[in-house]
C-alpha atoms as a PDB file:
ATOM      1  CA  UNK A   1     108.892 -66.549-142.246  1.00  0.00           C
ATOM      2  CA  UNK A   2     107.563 -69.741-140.366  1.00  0.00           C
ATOM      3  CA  UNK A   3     107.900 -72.043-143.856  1.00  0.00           C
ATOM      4  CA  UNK A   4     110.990 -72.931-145.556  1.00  0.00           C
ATOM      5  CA  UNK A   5     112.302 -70.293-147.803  1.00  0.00           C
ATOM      6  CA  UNK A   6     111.782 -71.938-151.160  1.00  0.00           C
ATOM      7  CA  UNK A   7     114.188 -71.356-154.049  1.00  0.00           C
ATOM      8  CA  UNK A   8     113.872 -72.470-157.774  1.00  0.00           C
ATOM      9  CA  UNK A   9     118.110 -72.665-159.303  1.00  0.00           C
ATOM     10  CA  UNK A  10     117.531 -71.497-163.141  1.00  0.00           C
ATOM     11  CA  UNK A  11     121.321 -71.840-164.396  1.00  0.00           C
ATOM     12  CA  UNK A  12     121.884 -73.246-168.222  1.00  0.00           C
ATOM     13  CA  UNK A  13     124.840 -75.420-166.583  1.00  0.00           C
ATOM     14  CA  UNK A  14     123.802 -78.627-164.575  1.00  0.00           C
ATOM     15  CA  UNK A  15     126.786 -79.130-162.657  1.00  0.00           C
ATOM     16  CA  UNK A  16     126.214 -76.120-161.307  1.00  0.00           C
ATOM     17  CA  UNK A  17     122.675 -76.386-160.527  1.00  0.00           C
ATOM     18  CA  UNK A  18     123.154 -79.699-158.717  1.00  0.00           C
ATOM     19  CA  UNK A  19     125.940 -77.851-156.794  1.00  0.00           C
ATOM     20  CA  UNK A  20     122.957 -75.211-155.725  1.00  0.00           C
ATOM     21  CA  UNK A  21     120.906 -77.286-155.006  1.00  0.00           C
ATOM     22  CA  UNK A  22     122.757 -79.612-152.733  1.00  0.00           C
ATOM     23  CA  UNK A  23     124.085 -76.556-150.435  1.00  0.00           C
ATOM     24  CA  UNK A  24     120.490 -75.141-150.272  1.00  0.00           C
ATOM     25  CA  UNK A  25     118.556 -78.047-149.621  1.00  0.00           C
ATOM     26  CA  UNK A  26     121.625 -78.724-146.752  1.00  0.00           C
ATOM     27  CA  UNK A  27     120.844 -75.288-145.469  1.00  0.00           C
ATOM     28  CA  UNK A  28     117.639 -75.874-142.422  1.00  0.00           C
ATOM     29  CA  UNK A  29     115.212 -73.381-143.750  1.00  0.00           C
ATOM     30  CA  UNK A  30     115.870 -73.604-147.218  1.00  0.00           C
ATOM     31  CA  UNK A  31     114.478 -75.957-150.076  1.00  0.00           C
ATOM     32  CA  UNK A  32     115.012 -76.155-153.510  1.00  0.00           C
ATOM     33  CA  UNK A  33     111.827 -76.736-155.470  1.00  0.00           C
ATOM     34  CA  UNK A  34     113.197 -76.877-158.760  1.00  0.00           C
ATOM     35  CA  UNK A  35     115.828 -76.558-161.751  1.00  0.00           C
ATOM     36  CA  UNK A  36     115.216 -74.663-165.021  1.00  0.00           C
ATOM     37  CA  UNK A  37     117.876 -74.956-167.758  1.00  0.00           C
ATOM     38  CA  UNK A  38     116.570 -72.297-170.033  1.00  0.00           C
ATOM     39  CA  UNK A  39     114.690 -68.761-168.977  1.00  0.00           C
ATOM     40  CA  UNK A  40     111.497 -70.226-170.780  1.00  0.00           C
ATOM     41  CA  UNK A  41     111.591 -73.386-168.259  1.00  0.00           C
ATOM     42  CA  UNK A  42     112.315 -70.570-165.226  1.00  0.00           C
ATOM     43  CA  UNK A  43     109.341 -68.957-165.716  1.00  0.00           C
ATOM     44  CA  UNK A  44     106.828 -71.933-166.329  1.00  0.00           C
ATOM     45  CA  UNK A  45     108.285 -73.485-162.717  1.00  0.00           C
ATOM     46  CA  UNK A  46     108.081 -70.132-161.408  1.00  0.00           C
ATOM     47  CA  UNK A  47     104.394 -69.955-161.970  1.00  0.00           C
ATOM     48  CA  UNK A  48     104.165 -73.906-161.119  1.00  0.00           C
ATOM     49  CA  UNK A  49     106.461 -73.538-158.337  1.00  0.00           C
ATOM     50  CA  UNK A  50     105.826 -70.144-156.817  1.00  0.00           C
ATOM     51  CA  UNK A  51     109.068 -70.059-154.954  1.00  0.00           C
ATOM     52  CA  UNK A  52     110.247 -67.341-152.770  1.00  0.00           C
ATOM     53  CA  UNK A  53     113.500 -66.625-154.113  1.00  0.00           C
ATOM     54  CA  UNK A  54     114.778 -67.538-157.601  1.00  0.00           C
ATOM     55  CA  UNK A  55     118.427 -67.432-158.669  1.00  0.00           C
ATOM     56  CA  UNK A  56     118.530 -66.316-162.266  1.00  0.00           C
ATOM     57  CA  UNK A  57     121.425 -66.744-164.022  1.00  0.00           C
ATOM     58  CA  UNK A  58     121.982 -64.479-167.243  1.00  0.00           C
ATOM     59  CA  UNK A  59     123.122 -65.904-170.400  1.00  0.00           C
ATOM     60  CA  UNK A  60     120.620 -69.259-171.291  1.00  0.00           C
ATOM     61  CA  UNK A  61     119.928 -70.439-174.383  1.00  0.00           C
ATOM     62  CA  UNK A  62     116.923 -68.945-176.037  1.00  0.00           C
ATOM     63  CA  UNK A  63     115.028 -66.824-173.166  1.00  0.00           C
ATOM     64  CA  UNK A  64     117.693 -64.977-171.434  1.00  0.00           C
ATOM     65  CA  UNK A  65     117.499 -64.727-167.529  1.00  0.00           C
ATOM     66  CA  UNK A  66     116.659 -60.766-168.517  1.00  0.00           C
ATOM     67  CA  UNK A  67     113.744 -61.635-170.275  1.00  0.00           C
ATOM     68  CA  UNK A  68     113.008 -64.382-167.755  1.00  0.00           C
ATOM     69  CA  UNK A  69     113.211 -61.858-164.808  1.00  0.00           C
ATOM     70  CA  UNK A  70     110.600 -59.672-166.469  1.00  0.00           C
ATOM     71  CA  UNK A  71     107.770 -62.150-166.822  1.00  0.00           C
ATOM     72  CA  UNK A  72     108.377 -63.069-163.800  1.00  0.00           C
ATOM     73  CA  UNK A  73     108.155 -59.882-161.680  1.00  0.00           C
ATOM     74  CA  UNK A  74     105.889 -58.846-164.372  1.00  0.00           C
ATOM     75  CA  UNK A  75     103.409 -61.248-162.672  1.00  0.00           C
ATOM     76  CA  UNK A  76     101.336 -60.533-158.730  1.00  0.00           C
ATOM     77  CA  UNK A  77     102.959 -63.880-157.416  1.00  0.00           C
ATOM     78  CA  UNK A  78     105.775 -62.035-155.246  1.00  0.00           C
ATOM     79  CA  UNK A  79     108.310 -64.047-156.960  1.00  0.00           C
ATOM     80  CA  UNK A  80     111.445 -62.248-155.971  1.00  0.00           C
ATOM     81  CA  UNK A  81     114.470 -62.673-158.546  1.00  0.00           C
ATOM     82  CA  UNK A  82     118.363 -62.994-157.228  1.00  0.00           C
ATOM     83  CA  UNK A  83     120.607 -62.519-159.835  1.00  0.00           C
ATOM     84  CA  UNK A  84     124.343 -64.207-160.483  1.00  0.00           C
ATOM     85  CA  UNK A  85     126.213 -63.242-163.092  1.00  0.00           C
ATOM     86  CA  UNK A  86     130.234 -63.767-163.849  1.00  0.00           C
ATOM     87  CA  UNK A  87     130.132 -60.859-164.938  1.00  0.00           C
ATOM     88  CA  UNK A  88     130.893 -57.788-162.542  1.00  0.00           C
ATOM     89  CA  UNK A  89     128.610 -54.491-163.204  1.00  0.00           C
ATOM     90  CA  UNK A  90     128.003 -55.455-166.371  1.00  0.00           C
ATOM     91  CA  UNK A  91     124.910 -54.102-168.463  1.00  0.00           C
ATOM     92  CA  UNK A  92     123.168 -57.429-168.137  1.00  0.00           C
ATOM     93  CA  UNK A  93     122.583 -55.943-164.039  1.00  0.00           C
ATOM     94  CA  UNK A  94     121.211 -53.312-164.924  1.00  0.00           C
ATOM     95  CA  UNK A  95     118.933 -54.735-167.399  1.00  0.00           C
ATOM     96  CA  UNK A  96     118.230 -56.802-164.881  1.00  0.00           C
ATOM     97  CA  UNK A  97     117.426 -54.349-162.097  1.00  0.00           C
ATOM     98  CA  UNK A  98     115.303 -52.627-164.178  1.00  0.00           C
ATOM     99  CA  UNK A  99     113.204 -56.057-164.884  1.00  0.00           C
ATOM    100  CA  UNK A 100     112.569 -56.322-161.700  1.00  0.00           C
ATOM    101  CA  UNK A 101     115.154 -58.162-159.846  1.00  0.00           C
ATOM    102  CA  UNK A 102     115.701 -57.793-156.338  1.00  0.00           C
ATOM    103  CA  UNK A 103     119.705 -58.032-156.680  1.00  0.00           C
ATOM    104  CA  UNK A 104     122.273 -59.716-157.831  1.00  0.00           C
ATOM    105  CA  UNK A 105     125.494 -61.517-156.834  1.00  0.00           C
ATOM    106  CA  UNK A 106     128.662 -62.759-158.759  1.00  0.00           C
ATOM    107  CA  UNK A 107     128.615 -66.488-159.326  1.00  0.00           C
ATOM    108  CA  UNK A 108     132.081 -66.746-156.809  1.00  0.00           C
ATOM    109  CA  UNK A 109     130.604 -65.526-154.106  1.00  0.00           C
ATOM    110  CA  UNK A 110     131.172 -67.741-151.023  1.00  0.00           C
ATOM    111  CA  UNK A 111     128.221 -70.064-150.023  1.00  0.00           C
ATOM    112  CA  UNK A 112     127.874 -68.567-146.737  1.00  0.00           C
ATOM    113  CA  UNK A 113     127.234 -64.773-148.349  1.00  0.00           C
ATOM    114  CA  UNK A 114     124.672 -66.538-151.119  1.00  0.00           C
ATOM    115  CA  UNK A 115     122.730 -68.251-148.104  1.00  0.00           C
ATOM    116  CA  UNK A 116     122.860 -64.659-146.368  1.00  0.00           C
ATOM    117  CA  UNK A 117     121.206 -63.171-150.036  1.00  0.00           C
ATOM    118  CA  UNK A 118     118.722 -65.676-150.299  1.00  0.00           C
ATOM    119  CA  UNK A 119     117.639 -65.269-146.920  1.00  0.00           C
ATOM    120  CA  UNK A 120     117.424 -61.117-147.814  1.00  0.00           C
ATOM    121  CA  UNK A 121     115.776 -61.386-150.522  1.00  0.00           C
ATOM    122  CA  UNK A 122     113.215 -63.514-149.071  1.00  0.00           C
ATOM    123  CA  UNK A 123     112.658 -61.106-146.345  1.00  0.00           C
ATOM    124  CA  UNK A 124     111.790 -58.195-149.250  1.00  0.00           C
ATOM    125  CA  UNK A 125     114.739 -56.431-148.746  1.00  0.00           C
ATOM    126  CA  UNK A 126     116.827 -55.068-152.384  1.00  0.00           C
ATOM    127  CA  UNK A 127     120.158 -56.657-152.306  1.00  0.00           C
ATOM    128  CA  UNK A 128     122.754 -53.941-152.517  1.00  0.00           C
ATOM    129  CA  UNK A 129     125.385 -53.081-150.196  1.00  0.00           C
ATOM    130  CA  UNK A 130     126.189 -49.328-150.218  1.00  0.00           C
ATOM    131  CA  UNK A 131     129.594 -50.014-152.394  1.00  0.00           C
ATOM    132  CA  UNK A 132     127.457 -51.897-154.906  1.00  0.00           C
ATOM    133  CA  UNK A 133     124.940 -48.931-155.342  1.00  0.00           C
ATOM    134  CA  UNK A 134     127.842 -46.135-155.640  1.00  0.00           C
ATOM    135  CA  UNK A 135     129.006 -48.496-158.264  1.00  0.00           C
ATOM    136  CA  UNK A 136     126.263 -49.499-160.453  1.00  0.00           C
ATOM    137  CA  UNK A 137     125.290 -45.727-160.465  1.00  0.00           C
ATOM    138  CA  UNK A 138     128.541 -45.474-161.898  1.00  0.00           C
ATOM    139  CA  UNK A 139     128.343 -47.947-164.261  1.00  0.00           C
ATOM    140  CA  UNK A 140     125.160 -47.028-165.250  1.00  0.00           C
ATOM    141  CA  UNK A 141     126.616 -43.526-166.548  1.00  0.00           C
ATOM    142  CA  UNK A 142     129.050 -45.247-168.290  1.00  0.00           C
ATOM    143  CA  UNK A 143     126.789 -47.436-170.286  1.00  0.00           C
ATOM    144  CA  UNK A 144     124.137 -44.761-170.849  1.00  0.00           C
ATOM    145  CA  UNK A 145     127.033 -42.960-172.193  1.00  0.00           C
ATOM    146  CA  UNK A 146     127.714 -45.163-174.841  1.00  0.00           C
ATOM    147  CA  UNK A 147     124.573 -46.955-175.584  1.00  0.00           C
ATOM    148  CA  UNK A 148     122.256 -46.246-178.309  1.00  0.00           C
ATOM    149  CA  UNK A 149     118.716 -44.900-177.728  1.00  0.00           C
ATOM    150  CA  UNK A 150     117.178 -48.464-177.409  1.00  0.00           C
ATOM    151  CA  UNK A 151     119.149 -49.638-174.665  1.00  0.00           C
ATOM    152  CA  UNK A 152     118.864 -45.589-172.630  1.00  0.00           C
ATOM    153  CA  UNK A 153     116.307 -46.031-169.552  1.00  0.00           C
ATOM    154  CA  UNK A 154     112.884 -45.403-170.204  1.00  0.00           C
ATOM    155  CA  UNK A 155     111.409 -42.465-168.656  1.00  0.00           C
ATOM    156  CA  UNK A 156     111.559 -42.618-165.120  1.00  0.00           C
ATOM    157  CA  UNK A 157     108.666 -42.631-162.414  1.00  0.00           C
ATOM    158  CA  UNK A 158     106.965 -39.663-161.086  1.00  0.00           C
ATOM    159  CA  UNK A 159     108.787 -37.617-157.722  1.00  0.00           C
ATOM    160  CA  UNK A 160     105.988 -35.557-157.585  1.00  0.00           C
ATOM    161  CA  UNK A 161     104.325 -36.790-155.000  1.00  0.00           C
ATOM    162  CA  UNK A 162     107.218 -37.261-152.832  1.00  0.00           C
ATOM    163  CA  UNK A 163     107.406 -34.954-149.785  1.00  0.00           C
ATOM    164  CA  UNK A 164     110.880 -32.788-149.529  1.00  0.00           C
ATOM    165  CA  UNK A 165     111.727 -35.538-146.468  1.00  0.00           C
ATOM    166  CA  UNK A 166     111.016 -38.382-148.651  1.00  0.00           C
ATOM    167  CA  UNK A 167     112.904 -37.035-151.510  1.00  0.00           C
ATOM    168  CA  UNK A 168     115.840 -36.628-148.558  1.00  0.00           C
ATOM    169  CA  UNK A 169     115.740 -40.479-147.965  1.00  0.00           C
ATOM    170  CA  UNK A 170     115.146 -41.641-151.233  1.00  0.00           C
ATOM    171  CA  UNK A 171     118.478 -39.277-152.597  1.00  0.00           C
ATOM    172  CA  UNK A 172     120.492 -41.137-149.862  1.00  0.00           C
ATOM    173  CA  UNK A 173     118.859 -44.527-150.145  1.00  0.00           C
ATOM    174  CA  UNK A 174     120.415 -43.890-153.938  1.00  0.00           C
ATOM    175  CA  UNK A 175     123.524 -42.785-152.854  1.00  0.00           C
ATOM    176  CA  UNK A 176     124.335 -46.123-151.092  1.00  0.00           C
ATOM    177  CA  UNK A 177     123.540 -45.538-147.410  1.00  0.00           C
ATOM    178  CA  UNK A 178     121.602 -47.993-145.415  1.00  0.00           C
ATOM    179  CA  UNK A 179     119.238 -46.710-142.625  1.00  0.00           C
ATOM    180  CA  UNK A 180     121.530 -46.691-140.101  1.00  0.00           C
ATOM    181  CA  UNK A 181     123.421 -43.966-142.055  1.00  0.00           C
ATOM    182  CA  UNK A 182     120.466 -41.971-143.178  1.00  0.00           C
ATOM    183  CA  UNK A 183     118.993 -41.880-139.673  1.00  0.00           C
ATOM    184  CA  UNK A 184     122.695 -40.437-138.515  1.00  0.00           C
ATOM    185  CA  UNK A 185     122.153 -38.382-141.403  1.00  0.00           C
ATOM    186  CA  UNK A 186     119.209 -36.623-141.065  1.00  0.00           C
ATOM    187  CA  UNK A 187     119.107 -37.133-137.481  1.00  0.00           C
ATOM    188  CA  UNK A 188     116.002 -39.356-137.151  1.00  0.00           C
ATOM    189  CA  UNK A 189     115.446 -42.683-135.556  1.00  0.00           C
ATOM    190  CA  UNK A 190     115.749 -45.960-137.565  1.00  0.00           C
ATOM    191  CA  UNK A 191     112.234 -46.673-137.684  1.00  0.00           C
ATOM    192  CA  UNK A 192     111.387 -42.997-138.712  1.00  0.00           C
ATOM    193  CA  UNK A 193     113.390 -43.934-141.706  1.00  0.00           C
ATOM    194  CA  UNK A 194     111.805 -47.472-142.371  1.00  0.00           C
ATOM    195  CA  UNK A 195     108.649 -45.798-142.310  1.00  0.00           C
ATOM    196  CA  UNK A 196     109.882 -43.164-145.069  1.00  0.00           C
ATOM    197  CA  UNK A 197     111.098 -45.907-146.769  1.00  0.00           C
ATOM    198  CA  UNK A 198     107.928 -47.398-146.685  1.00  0.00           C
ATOM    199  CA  UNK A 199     105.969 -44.957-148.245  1.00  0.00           C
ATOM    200  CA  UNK A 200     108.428 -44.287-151.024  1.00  0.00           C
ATOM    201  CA  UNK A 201     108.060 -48.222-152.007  1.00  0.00           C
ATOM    202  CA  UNK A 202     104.199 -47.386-152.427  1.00  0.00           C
ATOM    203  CA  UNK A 203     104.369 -44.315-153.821  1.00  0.00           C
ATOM    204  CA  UNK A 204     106.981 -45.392-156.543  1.00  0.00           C
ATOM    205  CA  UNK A 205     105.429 -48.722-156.987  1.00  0.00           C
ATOM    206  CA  UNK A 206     108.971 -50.195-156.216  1.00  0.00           C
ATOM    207  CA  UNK A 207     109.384 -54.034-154.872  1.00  0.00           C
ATOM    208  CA  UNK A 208     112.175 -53.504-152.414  1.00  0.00           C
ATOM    209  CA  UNK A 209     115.464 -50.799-151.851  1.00  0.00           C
ATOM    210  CA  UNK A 210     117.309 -52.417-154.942  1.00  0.00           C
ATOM    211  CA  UNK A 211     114.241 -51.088-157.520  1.00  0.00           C
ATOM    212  CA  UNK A 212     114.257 -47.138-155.424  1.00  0.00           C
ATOM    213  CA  UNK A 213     117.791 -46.838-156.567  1.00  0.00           C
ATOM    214  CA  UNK A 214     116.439 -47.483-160.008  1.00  0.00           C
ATOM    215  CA  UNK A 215     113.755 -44.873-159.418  1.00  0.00           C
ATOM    216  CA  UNK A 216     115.966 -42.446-158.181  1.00  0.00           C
ATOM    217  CA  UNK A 217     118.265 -42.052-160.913  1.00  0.00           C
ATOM    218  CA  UNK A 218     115.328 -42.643-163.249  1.00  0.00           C
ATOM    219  CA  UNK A 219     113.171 -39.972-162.080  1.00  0.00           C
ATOM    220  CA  UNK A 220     115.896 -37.562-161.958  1.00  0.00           C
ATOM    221  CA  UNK A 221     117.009 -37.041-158.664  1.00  0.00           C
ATOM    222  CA  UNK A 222     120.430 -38.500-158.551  1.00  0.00           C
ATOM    223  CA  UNK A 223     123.013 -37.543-161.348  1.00  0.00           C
ATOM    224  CA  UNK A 224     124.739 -40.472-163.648  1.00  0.00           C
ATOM    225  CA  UNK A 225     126.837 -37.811-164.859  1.00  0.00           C
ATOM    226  CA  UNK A 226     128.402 -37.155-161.475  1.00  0.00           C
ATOM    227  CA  UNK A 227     128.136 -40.250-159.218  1.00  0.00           C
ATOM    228  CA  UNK A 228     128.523 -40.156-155.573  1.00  0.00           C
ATOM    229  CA  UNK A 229     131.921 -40.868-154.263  1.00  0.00           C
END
């Protein structure tokens, strides 16, 4: 990406925002193009704005950063949506996932790893680290478990048209492993599985890695009642 990598900070507190805004616009290849208080004002600048990367915080006052998300992803702009939370795993990540974010991060992560997600993000890859999938799996049993039939996934995309090799990948693209580890795995070059991967993101009608984990388990393939280890 030749351009800057252009963010919009949508984040209910202003100290805050000015304190995003001030390391990315310090960062050479980053620019912030604008600041949204509520989810409503996110999603008006996003349209405005188009930026590459927004970072949507969760709880704002009247349009959550949930609802936010899903307009926003909703739309053909290529928007991609970062989430930070304070909250570890909760169910607002999920919620979010399912929107249509690309990821998410915890609000104390260090500036150097935020940079590093904005950058990802940006480049259309799903931001989550093989630890982070094993655990949202998990946590996603554990709130499905308890939930009440409103807030239990909808019904999940279509596998059938998956070949058996791309149901391979896509079961260990859910079960946290990057391509590195699925080409060790099933004993295929790297680019063998990026192209896989490829054609799962079309054939799912997924945005990046972070929304075929969401498919996976959605469609049936990977078990929230036993979660990989």
């Amino acid at each position: 990406m030749n351009e800057p990598i252009r963010v919009l900070l949508a984040d209910d507190q202003e100290l805050l925002r000015g304190s995003l805004r001030l390391l990315v616009d310090s960062t050479p290849g980053l620019v912030a193009v604008g600041e949204a208080g509520t989810g409503a004002r996110a999603v008006e600048l996003a349209r405005a704005e188009r930026p590459h990367v927004v970072l949507m915080d969760v709880r704002m006052p009247g349009m959550d950063g949930i609802e936010a998300t899903r307009r926003i992803c909703g739309e053909p702009s290529g928007v991609k949506v970062l989430i930070l939370t304070t909250f570890d795993l909760d169910e607002y990540v999920y919620a979010g996932l399912r929107a249509g974010a690309s990821g998410f991060l915890l609000k104390n992560t260090p500036p150097s790893d935020l940079l590093t997600a904005i950058r990802v993000i940006a480049a259309g890859e799903g931001l989550l680290a093989p630890s982070v999938t094993r655990r949202l799996i998990a946590q996603f049993a554990q709130f499905t478990q308890f939930a009440g039939t409103a807030d239990r996934p909808r019904s999940g995309p279509s596998l059938d048209g998956l070949t058996a090799r791309e149901r391979e990948v896509l079961t260990l693209v859910a079960r946290g492993l990057s391509n590195l580890e699925i080409a060790a795995s099933l004993h295929v070059s790297t680019a063998t599985v990026k192209t896989h991967i490829g054609h799962l993101l079309a054939k799912l009608g997924a945005r990046d890695r972070a929304q075929l984990v969401i498919a996976a388990y959605e469609g049936g393939l990977v078990s929230t009642s036993r979660p990989p280890s």
